[in-house]
C-alpha atoms as a PDB file:
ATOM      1  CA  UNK A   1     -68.988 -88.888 113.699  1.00  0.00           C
ATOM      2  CA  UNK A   2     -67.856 -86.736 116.673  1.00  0.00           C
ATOM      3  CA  UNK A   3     -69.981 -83.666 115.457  1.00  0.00           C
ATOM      4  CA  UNK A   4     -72.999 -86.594 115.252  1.00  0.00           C
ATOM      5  CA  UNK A   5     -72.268 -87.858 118.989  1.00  0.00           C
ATOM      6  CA  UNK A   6     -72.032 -84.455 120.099  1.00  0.00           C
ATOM      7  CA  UNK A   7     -75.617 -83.095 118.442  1.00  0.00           C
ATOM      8  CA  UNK A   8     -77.256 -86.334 119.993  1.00  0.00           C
ATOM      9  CA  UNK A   9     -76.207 -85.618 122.812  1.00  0.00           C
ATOM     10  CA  UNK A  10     -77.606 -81.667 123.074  1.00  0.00           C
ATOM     11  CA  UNK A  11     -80.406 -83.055 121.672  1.00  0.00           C
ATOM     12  CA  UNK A  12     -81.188 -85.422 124.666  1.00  0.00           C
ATOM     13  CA  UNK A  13     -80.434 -82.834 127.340  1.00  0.00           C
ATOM     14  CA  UNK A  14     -82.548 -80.287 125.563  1.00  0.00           C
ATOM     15  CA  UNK A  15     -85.542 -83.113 125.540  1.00  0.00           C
ATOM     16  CA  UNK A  16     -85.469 -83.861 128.858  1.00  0.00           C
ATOM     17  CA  UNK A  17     -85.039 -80.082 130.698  1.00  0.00           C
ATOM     18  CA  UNK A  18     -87.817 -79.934 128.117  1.00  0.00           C
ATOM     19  CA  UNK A  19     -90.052 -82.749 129.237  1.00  0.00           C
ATOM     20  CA  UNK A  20     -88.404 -81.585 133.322  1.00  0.00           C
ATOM     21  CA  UNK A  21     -90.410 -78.259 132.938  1.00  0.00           C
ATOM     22  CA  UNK A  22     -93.435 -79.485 131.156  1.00  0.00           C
ATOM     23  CA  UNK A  23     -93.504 -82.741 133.919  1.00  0.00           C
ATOM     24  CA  UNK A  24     -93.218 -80.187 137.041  1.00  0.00           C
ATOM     25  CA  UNK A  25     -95.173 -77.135 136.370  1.00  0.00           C
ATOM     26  CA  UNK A  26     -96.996 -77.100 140.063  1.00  0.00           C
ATOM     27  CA  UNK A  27    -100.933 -76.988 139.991  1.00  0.00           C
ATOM     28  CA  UNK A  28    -101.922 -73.559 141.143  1.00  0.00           C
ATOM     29  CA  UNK A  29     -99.609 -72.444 138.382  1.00  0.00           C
ATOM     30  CA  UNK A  30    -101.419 -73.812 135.919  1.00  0.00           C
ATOM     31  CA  UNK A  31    -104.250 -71.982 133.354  1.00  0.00           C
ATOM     32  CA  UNK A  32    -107.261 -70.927 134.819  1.00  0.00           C
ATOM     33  CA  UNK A  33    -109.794 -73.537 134.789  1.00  0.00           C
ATOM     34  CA  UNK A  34    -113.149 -72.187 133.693  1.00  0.00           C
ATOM     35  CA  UNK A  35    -116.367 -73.803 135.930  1.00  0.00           C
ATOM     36  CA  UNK A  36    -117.972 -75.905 133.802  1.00  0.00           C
ATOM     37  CA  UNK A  37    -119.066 -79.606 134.125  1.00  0.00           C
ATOM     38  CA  UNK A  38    -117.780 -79.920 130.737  1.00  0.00           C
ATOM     39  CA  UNK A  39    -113.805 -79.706 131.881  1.00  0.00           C
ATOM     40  CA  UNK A  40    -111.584 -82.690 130.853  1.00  0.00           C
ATOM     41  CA  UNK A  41    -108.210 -82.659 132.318  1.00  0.00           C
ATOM     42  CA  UNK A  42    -105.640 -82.541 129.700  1.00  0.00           C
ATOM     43  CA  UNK A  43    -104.123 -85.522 131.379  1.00  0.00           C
ATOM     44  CA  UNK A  44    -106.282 -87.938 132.662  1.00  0.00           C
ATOM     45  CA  UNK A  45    -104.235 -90.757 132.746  1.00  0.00           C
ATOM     46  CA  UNK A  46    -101.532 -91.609 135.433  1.00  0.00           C
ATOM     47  CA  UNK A  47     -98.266 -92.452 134.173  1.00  0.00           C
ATOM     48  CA  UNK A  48     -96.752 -95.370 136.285  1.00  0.00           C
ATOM     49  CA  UNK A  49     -99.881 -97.424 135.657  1.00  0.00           C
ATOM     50  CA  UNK A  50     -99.377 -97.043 131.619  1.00  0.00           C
ATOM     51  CA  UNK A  51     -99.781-100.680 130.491  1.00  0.00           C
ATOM     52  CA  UNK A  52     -96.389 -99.858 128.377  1.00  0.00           C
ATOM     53  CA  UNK A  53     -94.226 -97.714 131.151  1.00  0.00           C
ATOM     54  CA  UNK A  54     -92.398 -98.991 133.931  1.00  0.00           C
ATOM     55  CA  UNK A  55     -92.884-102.363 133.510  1.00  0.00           C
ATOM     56  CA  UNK A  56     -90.339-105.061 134.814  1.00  0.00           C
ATOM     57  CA  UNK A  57     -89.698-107.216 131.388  1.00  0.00           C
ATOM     58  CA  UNK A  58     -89.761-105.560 127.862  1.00  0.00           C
ATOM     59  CA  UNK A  59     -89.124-108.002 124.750  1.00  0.00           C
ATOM     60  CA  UNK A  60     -88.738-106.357 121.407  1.00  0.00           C
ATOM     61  CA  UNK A  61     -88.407-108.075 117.790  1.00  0.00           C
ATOM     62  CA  UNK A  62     -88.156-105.826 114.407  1.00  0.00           C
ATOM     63  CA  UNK A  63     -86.973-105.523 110.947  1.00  0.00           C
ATOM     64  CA  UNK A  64     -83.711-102.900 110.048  1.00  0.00           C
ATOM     65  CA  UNK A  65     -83.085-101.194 107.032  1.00  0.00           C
ATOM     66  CA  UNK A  66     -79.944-100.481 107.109  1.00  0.00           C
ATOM     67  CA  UNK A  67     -77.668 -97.918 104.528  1.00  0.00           C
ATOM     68  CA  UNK A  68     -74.370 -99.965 104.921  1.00  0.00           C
ATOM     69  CA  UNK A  69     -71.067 -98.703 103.977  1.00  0.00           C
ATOM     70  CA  UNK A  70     -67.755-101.337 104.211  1.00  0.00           C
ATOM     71  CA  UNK A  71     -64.333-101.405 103.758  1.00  0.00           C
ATOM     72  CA  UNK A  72     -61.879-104.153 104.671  1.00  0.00           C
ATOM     73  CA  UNK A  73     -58.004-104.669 103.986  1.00  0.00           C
ATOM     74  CA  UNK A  74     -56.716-108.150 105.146  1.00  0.00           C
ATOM     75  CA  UNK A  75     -53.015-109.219 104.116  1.00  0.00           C
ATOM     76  CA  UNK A  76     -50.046-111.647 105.452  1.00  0.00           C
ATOM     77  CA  UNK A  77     -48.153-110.892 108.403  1.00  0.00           C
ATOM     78  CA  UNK A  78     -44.771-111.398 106.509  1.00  0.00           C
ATOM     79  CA  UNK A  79     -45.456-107.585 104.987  1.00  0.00           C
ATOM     80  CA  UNK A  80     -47.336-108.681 102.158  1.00  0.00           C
ATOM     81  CA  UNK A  81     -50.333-106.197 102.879  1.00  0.00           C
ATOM     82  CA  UNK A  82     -53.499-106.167 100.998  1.00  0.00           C
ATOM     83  CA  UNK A  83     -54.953-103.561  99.027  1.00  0.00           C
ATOM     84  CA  UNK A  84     -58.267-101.470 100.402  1.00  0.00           C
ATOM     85  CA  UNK A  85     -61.712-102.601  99.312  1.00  0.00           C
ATOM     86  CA  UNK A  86     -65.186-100.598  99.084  1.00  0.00           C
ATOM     87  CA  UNK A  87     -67.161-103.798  99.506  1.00  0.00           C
ATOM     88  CA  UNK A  88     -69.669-101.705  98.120  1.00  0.00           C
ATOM     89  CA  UNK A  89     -68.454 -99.633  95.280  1.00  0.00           C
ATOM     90  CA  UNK A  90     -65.673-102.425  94.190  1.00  0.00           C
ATOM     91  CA  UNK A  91     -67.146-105.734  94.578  1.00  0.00           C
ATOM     92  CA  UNK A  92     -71.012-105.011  94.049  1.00  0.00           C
ATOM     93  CA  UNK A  93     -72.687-105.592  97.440  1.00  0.00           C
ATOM     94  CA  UNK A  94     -76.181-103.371  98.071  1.00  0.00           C
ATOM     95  CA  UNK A  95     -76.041-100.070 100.061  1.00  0.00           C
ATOM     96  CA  UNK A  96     -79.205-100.598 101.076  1.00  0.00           C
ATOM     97  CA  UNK A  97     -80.680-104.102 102.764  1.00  0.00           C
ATOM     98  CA  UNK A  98     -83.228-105.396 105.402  1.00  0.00           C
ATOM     99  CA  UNK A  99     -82.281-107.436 108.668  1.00  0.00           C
ATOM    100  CA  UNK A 100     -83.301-108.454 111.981  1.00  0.00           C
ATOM    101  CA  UNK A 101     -82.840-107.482 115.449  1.00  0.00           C
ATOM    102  CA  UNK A 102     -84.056-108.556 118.587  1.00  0.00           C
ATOM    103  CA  UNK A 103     -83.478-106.596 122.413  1.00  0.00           C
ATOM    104  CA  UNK A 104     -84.701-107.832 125.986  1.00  0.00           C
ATOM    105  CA  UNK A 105     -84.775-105.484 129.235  1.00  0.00           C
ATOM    106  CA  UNK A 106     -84.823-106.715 132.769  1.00  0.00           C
ATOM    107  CA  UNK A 107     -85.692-103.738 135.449  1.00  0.00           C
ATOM    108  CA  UNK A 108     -84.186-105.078 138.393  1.00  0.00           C
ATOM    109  CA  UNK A 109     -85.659-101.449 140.228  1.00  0.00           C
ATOM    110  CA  UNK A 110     -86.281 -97.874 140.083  1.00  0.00           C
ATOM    111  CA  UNK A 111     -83.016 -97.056 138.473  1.00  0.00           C
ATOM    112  CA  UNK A 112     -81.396 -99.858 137.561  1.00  0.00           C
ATOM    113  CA  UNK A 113     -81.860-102.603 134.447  1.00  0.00           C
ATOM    114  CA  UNK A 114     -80.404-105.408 132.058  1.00  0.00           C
ATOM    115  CA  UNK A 115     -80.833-105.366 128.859  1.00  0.00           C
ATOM    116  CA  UNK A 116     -79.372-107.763 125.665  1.00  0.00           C
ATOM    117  CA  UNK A 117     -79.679-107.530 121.572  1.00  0.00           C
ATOM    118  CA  UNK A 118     -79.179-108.978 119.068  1.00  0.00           C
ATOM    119  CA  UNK A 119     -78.457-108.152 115.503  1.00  0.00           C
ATOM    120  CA  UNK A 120     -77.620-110.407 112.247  1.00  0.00           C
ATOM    121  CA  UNK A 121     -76.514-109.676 108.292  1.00  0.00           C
ATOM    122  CA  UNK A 122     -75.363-111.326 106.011  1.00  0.00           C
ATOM    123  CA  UNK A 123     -74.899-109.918 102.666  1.00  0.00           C
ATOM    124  CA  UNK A 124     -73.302-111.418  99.366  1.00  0.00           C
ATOM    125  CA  UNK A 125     -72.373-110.465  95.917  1.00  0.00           C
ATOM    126  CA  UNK A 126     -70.512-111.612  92.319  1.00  0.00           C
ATOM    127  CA  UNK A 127     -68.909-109.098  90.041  1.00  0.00           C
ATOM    128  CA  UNK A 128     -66.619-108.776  87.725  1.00  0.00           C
ATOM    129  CA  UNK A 129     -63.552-106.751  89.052  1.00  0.00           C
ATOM    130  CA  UNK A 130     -62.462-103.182  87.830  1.00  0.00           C
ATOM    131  CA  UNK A 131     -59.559-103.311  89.488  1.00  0.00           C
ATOM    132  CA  UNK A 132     -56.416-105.612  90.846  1.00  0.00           C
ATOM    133  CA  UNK A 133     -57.378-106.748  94.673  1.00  0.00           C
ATOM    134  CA  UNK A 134     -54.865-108.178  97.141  1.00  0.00           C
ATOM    135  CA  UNK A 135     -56.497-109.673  99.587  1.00  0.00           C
ATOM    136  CA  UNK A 136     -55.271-112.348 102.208  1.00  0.00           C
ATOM    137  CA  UNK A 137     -52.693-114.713 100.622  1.00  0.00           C
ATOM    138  CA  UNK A 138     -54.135-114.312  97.068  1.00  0.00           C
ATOM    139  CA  UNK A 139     -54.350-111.536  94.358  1.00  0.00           C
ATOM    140  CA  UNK A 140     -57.600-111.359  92.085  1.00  0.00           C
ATOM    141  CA  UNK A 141     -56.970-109.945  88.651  1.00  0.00           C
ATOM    142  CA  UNK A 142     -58.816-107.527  86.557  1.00  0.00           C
ATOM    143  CA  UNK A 143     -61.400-108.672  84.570  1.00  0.00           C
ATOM    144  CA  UNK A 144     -61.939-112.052  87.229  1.00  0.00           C
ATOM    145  CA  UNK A 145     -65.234-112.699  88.269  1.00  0.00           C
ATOM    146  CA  UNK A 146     -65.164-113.146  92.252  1.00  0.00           C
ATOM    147  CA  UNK A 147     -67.955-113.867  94.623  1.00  0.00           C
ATOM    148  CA  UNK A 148     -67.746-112.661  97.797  1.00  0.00           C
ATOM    149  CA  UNK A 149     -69.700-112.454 101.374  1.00  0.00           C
ATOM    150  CA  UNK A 150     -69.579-110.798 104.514  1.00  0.00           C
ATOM    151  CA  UNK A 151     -71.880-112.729 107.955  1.00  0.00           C
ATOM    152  CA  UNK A 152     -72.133-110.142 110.760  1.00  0.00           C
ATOM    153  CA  UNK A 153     -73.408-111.072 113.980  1.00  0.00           C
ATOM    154  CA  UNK A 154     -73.363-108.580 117.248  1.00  0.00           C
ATOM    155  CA  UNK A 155     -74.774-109.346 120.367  1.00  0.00           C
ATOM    156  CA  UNK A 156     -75.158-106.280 122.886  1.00  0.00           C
ATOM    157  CA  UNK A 157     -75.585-106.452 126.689  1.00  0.00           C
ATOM    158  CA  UNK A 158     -76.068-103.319 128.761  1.00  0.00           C
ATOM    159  CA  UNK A 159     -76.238-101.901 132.337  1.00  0.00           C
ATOM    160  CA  UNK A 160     -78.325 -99.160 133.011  1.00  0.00           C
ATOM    161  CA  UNK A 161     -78.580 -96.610 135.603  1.00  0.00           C
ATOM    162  CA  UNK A 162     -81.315 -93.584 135.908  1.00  0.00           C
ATOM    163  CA  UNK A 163     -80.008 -91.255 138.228  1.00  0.00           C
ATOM    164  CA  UNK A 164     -82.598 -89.014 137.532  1.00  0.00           C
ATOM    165  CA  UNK A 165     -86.274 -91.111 137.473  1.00  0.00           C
ATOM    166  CA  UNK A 166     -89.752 -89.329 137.442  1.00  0.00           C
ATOM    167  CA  UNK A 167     -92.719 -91.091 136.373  1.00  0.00           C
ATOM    168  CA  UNK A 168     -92.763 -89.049 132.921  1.00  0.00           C
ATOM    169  CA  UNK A 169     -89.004 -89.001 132.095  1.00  0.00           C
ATOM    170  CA  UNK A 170     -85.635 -90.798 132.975  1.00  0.00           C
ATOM    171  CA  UNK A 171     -82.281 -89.802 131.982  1.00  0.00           C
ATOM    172  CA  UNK A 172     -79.594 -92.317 132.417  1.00  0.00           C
ATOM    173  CA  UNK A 173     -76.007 -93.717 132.041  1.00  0.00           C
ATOM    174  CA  UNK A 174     -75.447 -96.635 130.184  1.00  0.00           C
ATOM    175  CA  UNK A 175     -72.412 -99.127 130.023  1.00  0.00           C
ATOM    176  CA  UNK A 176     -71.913-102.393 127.920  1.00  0.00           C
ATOM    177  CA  UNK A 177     -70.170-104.023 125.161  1.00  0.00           C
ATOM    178  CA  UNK A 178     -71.032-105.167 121.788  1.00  0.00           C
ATOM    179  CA  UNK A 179     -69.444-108.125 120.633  1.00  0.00           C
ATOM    180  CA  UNK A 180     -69.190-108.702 116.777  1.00  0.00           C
ATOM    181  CA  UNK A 181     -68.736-112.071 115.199  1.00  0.00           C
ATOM    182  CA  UNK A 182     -67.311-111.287 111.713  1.00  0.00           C
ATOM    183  CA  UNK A 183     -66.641-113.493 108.709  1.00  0.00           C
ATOM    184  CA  UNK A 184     -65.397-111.833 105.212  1.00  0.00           C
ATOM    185  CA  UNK A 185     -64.213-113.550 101.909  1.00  0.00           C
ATOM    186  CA  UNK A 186     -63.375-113.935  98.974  1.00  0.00           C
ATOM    187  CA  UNK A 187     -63.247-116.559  95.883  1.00  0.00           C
ATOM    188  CA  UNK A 188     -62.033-115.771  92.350  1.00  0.00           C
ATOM    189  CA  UNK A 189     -64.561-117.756  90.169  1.00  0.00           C
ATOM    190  CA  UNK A 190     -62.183-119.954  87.609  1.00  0.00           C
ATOM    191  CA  UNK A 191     -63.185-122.418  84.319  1.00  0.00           C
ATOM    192  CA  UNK A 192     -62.459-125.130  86.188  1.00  0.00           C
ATOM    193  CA  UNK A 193     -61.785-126.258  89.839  1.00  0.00           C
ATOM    194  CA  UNK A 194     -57.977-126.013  89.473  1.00  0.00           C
ATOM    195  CA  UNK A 195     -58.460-122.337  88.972  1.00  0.00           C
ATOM    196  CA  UNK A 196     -60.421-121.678  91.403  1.00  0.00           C
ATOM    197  CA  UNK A 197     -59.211-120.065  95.211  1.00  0.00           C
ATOM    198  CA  UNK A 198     -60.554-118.279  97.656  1.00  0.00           C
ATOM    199  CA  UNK A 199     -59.272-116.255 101.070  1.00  0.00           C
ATOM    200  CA  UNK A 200     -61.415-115.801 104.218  1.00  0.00           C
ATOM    201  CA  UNK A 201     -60.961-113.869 107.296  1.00  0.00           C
ATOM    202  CA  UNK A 202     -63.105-114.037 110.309  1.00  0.00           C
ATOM    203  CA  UNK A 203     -62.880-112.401 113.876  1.00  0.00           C
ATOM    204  CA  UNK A 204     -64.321-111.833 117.245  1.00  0.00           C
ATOM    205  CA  UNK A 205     -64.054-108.656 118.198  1.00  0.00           C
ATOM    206  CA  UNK A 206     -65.552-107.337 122.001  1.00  0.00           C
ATOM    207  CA  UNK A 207     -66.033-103.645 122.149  1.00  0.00           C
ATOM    208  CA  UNK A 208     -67.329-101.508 125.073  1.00  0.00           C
ATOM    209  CA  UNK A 209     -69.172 -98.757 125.349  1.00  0.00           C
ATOM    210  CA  UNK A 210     -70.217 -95.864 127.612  1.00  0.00           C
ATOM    211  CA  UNK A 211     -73.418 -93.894 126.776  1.00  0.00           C
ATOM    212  CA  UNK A 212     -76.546 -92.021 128.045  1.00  0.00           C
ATOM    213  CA  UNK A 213     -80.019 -92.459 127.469  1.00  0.00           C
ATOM    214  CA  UNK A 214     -83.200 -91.067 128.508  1.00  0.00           C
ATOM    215  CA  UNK A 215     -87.046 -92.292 128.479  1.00  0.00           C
ATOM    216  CA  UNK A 216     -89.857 -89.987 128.368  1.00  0.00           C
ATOM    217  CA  UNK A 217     -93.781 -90.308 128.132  1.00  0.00           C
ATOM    218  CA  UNK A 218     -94.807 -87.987 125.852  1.00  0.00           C
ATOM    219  CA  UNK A 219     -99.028 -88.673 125.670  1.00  0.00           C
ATOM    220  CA  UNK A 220    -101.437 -91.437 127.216  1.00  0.00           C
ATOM    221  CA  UNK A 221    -100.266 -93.660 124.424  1.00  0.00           C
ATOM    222  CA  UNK A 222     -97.076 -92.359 122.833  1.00  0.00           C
ATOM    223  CA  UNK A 223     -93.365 -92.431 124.297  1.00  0.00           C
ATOM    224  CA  UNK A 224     -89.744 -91.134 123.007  1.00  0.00           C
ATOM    225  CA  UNK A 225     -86.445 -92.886 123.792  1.00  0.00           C
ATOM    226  CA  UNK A 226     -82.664 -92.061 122.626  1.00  0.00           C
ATOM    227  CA  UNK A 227     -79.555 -92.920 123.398  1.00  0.00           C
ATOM    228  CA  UNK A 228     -75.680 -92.468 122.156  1.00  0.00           C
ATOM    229  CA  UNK A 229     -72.801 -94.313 122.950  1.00  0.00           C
ATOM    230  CA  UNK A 230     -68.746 -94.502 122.297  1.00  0.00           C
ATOM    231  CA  UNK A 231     -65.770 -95.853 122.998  1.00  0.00           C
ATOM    232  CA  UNK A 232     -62.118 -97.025 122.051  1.00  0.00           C
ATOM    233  CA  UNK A 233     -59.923 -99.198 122.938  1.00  0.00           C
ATOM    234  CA  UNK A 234     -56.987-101.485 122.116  1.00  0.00           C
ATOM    235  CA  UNK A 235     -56.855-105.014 123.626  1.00  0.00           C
ATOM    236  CA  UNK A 236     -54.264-107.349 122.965  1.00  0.00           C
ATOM    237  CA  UNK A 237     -54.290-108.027 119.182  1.00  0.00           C
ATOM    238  CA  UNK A 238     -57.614-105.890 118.610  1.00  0.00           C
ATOM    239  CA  UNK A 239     -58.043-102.119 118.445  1.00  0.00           C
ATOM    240  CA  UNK A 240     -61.602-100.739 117.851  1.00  0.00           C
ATOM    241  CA  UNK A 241     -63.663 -98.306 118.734  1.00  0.00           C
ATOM    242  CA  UNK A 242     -67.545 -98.059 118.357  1.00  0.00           C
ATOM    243  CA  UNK A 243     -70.479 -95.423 117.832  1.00  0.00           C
ATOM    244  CA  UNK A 244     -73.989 -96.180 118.361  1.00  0.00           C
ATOM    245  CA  UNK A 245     -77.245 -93.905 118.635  1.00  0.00           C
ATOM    246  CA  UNK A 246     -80.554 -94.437 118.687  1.00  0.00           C
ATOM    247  CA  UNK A 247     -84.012 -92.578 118.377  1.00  0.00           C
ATOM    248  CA  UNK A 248     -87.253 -93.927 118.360  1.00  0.00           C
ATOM    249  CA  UNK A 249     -90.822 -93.083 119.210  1.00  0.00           C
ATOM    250  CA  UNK A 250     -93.076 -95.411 120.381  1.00  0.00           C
ATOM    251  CA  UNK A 251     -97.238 -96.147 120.141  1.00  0.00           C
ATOM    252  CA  UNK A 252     -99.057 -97.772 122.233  1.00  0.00           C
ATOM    253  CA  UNK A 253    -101.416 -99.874 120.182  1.00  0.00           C
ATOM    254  CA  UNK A 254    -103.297-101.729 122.891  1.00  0.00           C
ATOM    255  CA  UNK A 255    -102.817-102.774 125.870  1.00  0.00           C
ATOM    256  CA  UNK A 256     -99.251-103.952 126.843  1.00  0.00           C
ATOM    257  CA  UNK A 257     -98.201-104.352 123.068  1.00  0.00           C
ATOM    258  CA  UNK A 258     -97.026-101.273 121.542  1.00  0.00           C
ATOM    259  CA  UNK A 259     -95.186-100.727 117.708  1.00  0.00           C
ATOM    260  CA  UNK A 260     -91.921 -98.252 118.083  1.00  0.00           C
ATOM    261  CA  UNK A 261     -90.135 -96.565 114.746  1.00  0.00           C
ATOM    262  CA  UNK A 262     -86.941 -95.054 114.784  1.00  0.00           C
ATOM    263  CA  UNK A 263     -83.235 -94.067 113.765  1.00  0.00           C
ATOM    264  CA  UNK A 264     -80.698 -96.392 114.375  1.00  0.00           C
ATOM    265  CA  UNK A 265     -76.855 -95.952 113.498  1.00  0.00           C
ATOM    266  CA  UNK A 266     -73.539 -98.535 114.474  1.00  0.00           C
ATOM    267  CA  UNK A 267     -69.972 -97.252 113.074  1.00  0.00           C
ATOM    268  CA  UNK A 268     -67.093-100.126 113.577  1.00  0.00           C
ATOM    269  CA  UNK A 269     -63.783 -99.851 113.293  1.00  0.00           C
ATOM    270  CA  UNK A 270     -61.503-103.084 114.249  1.00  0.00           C
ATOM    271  CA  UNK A 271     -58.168-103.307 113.280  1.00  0.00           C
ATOM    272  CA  UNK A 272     -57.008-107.189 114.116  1.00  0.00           C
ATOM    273  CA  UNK A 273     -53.837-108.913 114.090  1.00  0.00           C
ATOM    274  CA  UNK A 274     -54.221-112.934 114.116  1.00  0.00           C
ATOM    275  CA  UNK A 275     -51.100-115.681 113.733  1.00  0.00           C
ATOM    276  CA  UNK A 276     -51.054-115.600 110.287  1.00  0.00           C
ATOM    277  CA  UNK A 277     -53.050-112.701 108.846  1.00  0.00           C
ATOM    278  CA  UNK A 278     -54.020-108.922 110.024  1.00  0.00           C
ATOM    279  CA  UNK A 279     -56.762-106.886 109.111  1.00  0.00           C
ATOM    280  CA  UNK A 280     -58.628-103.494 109.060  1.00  0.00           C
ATOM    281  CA  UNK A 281     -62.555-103.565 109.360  1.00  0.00           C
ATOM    282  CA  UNK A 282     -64.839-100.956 108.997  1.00  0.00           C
ATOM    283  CA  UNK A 283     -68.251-100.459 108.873  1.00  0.00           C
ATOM    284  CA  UNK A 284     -71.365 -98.454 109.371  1.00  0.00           C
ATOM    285  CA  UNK A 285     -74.719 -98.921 109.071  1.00  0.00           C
ATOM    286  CA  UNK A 286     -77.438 -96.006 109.663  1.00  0.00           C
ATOM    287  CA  UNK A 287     -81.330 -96.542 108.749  1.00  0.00           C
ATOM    288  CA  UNK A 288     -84.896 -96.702 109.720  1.00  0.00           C
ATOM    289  CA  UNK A 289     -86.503 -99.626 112.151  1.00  0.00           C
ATOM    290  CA  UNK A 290     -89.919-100.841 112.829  1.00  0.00           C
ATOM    291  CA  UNK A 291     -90.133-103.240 116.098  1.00  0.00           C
ATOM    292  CA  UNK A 292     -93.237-104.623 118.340  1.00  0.00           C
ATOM    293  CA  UNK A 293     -92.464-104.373 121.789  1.00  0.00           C
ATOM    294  CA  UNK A 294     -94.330-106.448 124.354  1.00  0.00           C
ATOM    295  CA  UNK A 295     -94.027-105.480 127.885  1.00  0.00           C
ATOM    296  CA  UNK A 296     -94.934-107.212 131.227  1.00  0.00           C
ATOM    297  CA  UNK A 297     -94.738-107.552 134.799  1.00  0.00           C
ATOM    298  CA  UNK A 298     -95.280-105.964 137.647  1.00  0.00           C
ATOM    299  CA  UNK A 299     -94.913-102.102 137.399  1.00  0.00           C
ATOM    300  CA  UNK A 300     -91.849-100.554 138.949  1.00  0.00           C
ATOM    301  CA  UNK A 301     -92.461 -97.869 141.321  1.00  0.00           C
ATOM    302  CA  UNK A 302     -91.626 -94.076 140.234  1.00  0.00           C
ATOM    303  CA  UNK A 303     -91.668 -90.966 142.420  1.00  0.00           C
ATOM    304  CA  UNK A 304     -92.418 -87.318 141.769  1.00  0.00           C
ATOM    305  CA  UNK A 305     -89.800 -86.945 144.343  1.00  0.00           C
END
């Protein structure tokens, strides 16, 4: 994951010198033009009017396809501790499934902004186990047939601050938290009620981040944005640490509404200690996204400066 953090990272700064030189290149620098009526300039647009750049409010709403990979250990605080579990691989659940996910950005000026998301899964499964799982207070044979589910819920809020801002690229620092509301079980399915028991374990667990991001206008009607964020730390009776990233290229379809795709990637780890239980979560999920983005307001004010 560090190798990961660390090419998104070269990537960004390479983008923007990139898009820094391309942005700057002074006029009488620039090919000669030949004397014809028939010259278009290549760019004949400005960019801090683009009907999708620079505006004050941005609301987004999309669908995630997510490649999800779990594994959770929950056992007794008396030293009774459970065994490891590939939700995945041991108790059936799909790599591979569809959610939603919502953002909002505020840009309260030139450099600085709000923004909130909001993500939700929630993924079950029934199979008939391989192997002998302890899990919480209970221990689920071979051979049982257990049903099991796992309801995810992070919200994100973020601070952003551009300290460099051009009206074709902005490169940024970013710091926030996401909080994860987290609900895992399981219940061994028996012949008859009497047989039947099930364990839970569910957690709140806030973990901040520090990141950087940058913004650039690539064409009249296209834009690129990334970011990459991490951070650990141990709290009380939680100890996680977090790595995000994003990339994702946006088109303006008309006007002020505009369709983005991209790359997005989340890797948990929270290890949690409650009155009577304890527990190791972790969890990544990496795939493709497809979101409209409407934006609005007044246009904030850029410099070539």
């Amino acid at each position: 994951m560090k190798k990961l953090f660390y090419f998104l990272i070269v990537s960004l700064f390479y983008s923007t010198i990139h898009a820094q030189i391309t942005a700057e290149v002074p006029v009488e620098k620039s090919l000669p033009i030949l004397q014809t009526n028939s010259y278009t300039p290549v760019q004949d647009y400005d960019a801090g009017d683009l009907p999708w750049h620079g505006r004050r409010f941005k609301v987004s709403a999309g669908v995630f396809f997510p490649t999800n990979n779990t594994e959770v250990e929950v056992g007794s605080n008396n030293g009774n501790f459970g065994n490891l579990i590939d939700f995945e691989n041991d108790l059936g659940f799909k790599k591979n499934t569809v959610s939603f996910a919502g953002a909002f950005e505020w840009r309260i000026s030139r450099r600085s902004r709000l923004g909130a998301e909001y993500f939700y899964l929630k993924r079950t499964a029934t199979k008939t186990l391989q192997k002998e799982i302890e899990f919480g207070d209970h221990t689920y044979p071979v051979n049982a047939t257990v049903s099991a589910f796992l309801d995810n819920q992070i919200y994100r809020i973020t601070y952003g601050y551009a300290f460099v801002s051009k009206p074709t690229y902005e490169i940024g620092a970013l710091i926030g938290a996401h909080v994860m509301f987290a609900d895992v079980g399981l219940k061994l399915e028996g012949a008859t009620a009497q047989a039947e028991y099930r364990d839970n374990f569910d957690f709140t667990a806030p973990l901040p981040d520090l990141g950087i991001w940058s913004e650039i206008v690539l064409a009249k009607n296209w834009g690129l944005y990334v970011n990459a964020n991490y951070f650990a730390l141990k709290v009380n009776d939680i100890d996680g640490r977090i790595l995000s990233y994003n990339l994702s290229v946006l088109y303006n379809v008309y006007e002020n509404f505009s369709l983005t795709a991209g790359y997005t990637g989340l890797n948990i780890r929270v290890d949690v200690e409650k009155e009577r239980l304890n527990g190791f979560f972790k969890w990544g999920y990496n795939g493709p996204t497809i979101t409209a983005t409407y934006a609005f307001g007044n246009h904030v004010k850029l410099y070539k400066h």
